[in-house]
Protein backbone atom coordinates (compact mmCIF):
# COMPACT_ATOMS: atom_id res chain seq x y z
CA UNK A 1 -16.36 29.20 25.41
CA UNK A 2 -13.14 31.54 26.22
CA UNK A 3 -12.51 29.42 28.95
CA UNK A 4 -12.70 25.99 27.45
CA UNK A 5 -9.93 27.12 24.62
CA UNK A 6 -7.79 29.07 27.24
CA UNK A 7 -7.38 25.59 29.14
CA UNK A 8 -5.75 24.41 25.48
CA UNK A 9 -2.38 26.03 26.80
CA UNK A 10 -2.66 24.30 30.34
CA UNK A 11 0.05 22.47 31.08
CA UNK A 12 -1.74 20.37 34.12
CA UNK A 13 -4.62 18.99 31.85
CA UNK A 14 -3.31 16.61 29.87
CA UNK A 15 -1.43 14.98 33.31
CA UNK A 16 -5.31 15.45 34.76
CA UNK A 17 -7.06 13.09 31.76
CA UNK A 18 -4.08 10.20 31.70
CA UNK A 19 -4.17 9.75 35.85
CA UNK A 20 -8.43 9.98 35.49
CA UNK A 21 -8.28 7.10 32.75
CA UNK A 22 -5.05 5.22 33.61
CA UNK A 23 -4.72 3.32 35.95
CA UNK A 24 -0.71 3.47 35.90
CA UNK A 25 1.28 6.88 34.80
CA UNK A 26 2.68 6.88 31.41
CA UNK A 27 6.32 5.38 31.57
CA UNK A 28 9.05 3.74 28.77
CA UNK A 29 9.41 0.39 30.22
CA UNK A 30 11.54 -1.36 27.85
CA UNK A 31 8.85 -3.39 25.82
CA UNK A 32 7.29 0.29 24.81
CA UNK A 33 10.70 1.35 23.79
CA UNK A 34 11.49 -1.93 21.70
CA UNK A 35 7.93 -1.35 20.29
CA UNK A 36 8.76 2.35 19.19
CA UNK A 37 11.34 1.63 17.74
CA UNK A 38 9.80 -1.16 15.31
CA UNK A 39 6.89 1.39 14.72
CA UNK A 40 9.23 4.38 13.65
CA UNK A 41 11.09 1.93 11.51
CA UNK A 42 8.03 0.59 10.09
CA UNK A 43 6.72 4.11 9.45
CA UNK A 44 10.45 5.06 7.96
CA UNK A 45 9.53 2.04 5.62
CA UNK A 46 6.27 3.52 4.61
CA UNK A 47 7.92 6.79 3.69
CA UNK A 48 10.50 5.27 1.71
CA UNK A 49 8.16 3.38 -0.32
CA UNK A 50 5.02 5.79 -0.75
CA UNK A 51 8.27 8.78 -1.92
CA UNK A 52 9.17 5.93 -4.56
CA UNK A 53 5.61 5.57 -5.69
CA UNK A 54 5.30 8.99 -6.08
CA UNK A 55 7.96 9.96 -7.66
CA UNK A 56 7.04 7.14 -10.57
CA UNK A 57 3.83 8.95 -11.08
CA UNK A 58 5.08 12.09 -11.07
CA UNK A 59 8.53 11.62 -13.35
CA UNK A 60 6.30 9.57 -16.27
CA UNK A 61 3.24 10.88 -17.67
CA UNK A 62 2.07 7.72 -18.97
CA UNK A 63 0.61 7.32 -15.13
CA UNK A 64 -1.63 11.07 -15.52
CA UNK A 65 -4.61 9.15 -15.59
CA UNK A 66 -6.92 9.00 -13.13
CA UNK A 67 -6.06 5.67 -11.73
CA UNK A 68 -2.52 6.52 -10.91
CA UNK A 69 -3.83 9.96 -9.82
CA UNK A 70 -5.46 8.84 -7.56
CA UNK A 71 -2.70 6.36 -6.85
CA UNK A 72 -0.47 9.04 -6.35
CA UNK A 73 -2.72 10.56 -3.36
CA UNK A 74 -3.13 7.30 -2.04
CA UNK A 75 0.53 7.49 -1.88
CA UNK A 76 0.78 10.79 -0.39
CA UNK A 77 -1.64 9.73 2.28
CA UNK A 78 0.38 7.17 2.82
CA UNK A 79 3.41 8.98 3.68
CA UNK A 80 2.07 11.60 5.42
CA UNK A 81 0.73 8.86 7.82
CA UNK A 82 4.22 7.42 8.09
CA UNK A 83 5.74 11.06 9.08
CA UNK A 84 2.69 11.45 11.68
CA UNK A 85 2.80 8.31 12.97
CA UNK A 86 7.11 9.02 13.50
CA UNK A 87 6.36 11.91 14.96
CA UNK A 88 3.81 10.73 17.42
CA UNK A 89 5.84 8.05 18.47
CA UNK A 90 8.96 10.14 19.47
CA UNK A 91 6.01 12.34 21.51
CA UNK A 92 4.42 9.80 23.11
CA UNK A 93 5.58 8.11 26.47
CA UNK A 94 6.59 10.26 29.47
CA UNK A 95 6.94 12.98 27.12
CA UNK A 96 3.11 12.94 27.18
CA UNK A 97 2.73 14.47 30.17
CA UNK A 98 4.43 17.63 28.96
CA UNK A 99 2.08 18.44 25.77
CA UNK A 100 -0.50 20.63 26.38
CA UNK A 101 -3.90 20.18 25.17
CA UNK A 102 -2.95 22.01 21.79
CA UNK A 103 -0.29 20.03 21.43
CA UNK A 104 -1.93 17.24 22.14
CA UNK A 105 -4.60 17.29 19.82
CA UNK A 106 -2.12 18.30 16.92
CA UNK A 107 -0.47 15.32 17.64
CA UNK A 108 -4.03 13.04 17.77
CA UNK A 109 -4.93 15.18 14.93
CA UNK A 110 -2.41 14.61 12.50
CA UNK A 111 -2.29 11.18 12.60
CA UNK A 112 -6.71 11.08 12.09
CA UNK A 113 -6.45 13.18 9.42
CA UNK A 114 -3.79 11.43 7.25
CA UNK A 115 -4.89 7.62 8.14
CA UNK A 116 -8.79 9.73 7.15
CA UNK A 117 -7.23 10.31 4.05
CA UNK A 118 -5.39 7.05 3.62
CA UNK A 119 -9.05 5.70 3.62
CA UNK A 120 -10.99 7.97 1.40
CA UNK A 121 -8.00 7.43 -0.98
CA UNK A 122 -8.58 3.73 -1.05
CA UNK A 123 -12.63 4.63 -1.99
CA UNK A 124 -11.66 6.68 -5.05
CA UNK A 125 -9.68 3.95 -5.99
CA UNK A 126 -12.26 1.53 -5.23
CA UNK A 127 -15.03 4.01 -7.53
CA UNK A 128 -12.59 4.52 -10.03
CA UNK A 129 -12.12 0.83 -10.54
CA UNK A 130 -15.68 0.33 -10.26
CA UNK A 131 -16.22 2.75 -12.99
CA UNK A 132 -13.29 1.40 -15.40
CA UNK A 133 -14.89 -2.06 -15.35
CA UNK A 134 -18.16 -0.84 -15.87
CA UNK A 135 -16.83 1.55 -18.99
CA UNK A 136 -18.50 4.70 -18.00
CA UNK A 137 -16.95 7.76 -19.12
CA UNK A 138 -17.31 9.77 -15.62
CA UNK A 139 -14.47 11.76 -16.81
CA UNK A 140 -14.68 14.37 -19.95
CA UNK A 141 -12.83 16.93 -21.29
CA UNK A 142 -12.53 18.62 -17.68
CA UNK A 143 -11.47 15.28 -16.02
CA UNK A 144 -8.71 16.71 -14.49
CA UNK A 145 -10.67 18.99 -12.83
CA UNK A 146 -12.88 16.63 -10.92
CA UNK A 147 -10.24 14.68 -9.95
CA UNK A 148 -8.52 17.35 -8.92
CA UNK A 149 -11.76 18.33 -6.73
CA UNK A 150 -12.16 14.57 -5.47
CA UNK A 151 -9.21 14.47 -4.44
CA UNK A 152 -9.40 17.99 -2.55
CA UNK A 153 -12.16 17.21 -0.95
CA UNK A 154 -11.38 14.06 0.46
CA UNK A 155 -8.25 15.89 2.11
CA UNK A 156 -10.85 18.44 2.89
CA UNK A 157 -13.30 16.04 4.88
CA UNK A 158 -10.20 14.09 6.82
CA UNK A 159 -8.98 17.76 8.00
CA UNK A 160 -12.41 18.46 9.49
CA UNK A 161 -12.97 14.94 10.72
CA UNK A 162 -9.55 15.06 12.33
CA UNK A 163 -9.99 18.85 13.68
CA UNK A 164 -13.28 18.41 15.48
CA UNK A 165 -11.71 17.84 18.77
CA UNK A 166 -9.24 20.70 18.55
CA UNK A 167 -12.49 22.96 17.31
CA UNK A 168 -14.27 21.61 20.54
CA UNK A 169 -15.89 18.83 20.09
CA UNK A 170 -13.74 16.97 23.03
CA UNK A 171 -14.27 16.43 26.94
CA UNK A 172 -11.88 19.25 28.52
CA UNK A 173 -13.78 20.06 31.46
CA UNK A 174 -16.05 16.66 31.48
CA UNK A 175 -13.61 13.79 32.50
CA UNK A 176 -16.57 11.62 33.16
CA UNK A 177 -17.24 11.38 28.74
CA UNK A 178 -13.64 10.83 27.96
CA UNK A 179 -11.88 8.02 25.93
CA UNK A 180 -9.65 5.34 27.59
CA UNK A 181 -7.55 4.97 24.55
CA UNK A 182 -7.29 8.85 23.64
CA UNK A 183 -7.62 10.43 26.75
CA UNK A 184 -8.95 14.31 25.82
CA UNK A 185 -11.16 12.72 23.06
CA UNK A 186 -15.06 12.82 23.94
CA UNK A 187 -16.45 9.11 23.44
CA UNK A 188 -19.16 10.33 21.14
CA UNK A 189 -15.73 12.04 18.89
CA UNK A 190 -14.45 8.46 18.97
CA UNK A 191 -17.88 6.61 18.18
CA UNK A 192 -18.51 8.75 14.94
CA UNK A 193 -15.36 8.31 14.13
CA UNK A 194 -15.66 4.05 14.08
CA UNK A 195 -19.06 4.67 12.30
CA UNK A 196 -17.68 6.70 9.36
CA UNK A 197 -14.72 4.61 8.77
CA UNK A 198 -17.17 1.55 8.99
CA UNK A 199 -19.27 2.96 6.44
CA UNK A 200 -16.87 3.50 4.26
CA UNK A 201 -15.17 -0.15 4.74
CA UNK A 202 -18.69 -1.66 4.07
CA UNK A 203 -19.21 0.68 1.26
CA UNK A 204 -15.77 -0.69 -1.01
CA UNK A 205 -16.65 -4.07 0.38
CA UNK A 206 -19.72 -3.33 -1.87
CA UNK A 207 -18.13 -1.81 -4.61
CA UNK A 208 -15.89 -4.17 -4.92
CA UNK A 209 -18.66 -6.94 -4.93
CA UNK A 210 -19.88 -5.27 -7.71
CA UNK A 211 -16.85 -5.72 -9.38
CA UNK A 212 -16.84 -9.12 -9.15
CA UNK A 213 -20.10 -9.36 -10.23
CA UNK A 214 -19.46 -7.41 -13.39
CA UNK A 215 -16.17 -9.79 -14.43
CA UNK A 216 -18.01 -12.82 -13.02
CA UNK A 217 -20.73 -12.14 -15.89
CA UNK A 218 -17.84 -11.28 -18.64
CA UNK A 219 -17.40 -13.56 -21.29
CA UNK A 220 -13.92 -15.64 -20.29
CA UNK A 221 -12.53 -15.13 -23.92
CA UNK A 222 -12.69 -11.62 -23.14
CA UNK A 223 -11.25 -11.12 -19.69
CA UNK A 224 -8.37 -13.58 -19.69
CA UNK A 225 -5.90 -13.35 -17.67
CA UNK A 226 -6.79 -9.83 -17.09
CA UNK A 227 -9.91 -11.33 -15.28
CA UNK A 228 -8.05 -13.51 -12.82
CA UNK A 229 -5.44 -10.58 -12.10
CA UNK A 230 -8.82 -8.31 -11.03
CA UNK A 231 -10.17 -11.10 -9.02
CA UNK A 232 -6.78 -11.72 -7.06
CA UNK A 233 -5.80 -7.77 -6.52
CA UNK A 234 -10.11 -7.61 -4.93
CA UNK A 235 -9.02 -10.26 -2.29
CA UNK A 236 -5.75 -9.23 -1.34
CA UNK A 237 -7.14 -5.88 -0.94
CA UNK A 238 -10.54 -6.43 0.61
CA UNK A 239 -8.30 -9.22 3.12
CA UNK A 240 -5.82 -7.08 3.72
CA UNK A 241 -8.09 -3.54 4.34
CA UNK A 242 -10.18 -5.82 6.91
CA UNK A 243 -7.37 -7.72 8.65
CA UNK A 244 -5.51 -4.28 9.78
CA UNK A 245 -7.95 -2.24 10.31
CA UNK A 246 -10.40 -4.56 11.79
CA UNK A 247 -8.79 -4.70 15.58
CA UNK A 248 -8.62 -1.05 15.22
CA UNK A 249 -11.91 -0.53 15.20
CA UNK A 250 -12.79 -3.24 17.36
CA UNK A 251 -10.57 -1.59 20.21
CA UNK A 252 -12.50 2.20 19.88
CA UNK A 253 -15.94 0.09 19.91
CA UNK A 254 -14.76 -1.59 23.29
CA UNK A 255 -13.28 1.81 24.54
CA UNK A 256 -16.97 3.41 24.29
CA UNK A 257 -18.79 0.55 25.74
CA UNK A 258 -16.16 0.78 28.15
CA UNK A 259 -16.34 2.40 31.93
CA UNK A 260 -13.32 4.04 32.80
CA UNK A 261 -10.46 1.55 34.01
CA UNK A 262 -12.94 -1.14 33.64
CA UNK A 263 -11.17 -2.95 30.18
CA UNK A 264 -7.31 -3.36 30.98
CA UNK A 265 -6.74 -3.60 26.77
CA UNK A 266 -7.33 -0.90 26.37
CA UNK A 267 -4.04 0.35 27.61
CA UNK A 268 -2.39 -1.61 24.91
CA UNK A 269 -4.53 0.19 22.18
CA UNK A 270 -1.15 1.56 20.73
CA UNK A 271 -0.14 -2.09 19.22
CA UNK A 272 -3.39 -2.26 17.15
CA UNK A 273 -2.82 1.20 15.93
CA UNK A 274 0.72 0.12 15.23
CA UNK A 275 -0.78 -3.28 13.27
CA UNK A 276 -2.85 -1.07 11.57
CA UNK A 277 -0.25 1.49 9.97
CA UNK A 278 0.49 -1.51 8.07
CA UNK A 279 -2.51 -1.31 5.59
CA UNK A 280 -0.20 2.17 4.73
CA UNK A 281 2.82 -0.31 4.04
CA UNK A 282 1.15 -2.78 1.98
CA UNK A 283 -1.42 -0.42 0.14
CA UNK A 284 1.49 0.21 -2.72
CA UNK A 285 2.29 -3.29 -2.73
CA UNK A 286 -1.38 -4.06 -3.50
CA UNK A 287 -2.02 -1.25 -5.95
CA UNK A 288 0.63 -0.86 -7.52
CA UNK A 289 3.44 -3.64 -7.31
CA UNK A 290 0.39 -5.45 -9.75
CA UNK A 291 1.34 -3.37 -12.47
CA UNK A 292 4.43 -4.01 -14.79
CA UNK A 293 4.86 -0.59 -15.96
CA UNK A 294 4.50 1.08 -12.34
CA UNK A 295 6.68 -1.43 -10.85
CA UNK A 296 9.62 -0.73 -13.44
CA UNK A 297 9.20 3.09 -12.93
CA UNK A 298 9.33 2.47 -9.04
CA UNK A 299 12.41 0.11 -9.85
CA UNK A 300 13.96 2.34 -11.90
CA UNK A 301 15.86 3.92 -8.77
CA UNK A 302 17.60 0.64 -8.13
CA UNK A 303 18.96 0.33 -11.86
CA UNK A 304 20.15 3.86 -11.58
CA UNK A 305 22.35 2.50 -8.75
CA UNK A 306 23.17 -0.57 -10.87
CA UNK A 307 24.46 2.01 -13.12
CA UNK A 308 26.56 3.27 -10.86
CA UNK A 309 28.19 0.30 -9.63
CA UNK A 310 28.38 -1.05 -12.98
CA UNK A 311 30.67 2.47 -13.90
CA UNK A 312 32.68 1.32 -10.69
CA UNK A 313 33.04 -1.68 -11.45
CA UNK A 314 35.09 -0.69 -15.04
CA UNK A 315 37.11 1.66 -13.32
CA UNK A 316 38.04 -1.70 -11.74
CA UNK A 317 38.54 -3.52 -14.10
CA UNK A 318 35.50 -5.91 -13.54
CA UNK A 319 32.70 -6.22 -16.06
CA UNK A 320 30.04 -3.66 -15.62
CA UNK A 321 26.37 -2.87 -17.06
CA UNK A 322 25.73 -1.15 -20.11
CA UNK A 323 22.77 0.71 -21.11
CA UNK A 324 20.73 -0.46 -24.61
CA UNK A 325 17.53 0.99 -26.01
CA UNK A 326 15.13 -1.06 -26.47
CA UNK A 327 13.01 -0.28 -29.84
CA UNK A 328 8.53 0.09 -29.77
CA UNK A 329 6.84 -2.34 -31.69
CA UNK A 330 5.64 0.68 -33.94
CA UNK A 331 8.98 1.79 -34.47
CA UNK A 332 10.12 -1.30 -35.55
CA UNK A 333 7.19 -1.55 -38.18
CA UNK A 334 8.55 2.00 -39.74
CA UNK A 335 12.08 0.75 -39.53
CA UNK A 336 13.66 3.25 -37.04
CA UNK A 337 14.80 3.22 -33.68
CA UNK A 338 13.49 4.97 -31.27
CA UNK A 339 14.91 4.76 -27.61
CA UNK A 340 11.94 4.07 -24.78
CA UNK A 341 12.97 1.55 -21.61
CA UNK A 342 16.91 0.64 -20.77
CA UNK A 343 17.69 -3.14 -20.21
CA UNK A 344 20.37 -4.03 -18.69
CA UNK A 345 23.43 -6.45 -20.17
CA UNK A 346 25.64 -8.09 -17.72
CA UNK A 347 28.68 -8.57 -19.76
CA UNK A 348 26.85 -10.75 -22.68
CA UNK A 349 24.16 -11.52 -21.29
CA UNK A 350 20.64 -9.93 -21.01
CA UNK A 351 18.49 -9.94 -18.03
């Protein structure tokens, strides 16, 4: 056991894995560089709109529930996978070749455990939905608690899901078991890996099923428009879900049915983990953009800056924005005036 971890700081292994399951050395031929640079500014993207998210759920605490909660660690996920995914493109390429093993596997690692995360994120979201439409009160007086502890141990589960290699479950010292596609991962590693994630797919497919089941068998008078908003947001996000992560998968399954060097796409598994970081781009569009009130704290940035150019704008003598309160429907009932949302006026007129 010493020796397997002491060959974590060799320098020769990782070269020793890429020429046993490449065919060609690891080179930046100018595709791969046009193609890391769309994937870092894709993942810049990601960051930029996950840090909006969460900064909405954070700043108002109208969005403490457990929805947004959970929301917000979607969104965290999210990012995280964005920063990982940056910082395994800048280390990927010849500069491969240099990592050791450690290294290695904190690179691998990183990115399995936040795109874990991204994924057990999305099945709270899916059980918490499942549980608002049924009306079950899973959550009492210490509801903060266990979401608290959902949420902890989902992070939990991805960080010893994505750590099993570096803890030894990997094939340093048995080139004859490794992966094609991740070249110091054991098959086996790579298999359960597909299987969980599988699972998991299959079980908010079901879930949200059972969702549709439940509105399908509400009485229309009562779900509305609220009904057909549900419906929509279940097939953009079971579509989406399955359309990204779907070739994914599909690649891992062929890489351990695969003899070495016998499946040349394999060696272009980076472009469907590249088409699959998008499910972290479009997972606050889907959850989130949906909702009026999120999407106006998220937006609220932008007027901020409106703001500012609208105070620019008077210095120079051109019309600007100004700032009203708009009054609560309760406060207008008691006759008083109390300040909650800004809307904009663009010289006379409102928008």
């Amino acid at each position: 056991m010493g020796n397997l971890y002491s060959e974590y700081l060799s320098p020769s292994k990782v070269p020793e894995h890429y020429n046993y399951t490449k065919e060609t050395p690891v080179t930046e031929t100018p595709s791969r560089q046009v193609a890391s640079v769309l994937i870092i500014i894709l993942c810049c993207a990601i960051v930029l709109e996950n840090l909006l998210v969460l900064i909405a759920v954070a700043r108002n605490s109208k969005f403490h529930s457990a929805m947004y909660l959970f929301l917000g660690n979607l969104a965290a996920s999210d990012l995280l996978a964005g920063v990982a995914f940056i910082a395994n493109t800048l280390l990927s390429g010849p500069f491969t070749l240099r990592l050791t093993p450690v290294q290695w596997f904190a690179r691998e690692g990183s990115a399995f455990i936040t795109l874990s995360a991204s994924v057990f994120s999305l099945l709270a979201i899916a059980i918490e939905r499942q549980v608002a439409i049924a009306k079950v009160k899973l959550y009492g007086s210490d509801k903060s608690c266990r979401m608290l502890l959902l949420i902890a141990a989902s992070w939990l589960i991805s960080m010893v899901l994505g750590g099993l290699p570096i803890l030894g479950w990997n094939c340093l010292g048995h080139l004859e078991a490794c992966s094609t596609v991740l070249p110091l991962y054991a098959k086996p590693y790579v298999l359960c890996v597909v299987t969980i994630f599988s699972v998991i797919l299959s079980a908010i497919v079901a879930l949200y099923i059972r969702i549709y089941c439940v509105v399908r068998s509400s009485q229309a008078d009562v779900a509305g428009q609220q009904t057909l908003a549900l419906l929509k947001t279940v097939t953009i996000v079971l579509g989406v879900f399955i359309v990204c992560w779907l070739p994914a998968f599909s690649i891992l399954l062929l890489d351990y049915a695969c003899p070495v060097r016998a499946c040349p796409i394999l060696y272009k598994a980076h472009y469907f983990f590249a088409f699959a970081t998008l499910n972290s781009l479009l997972n606050p569009v889907i959850y989130t953009w949906r909702s009026r009130d999120l999407r106006r704290e998220v937006l609220r940035p932008l007027q901020c800056w409106r703001r500012a150019a609208g105070g620019q704008g008077r210095r120079d003598g051109t019309p600007g924005h100004r700032l009203l309160p708009l009054r609560s429907s309760s406060s207008l009932e008691r006759g008083t005036h109390m300040p909650t949302s800004p809307t904009f006026l663009e010289g006379n007129t409102m928008v």
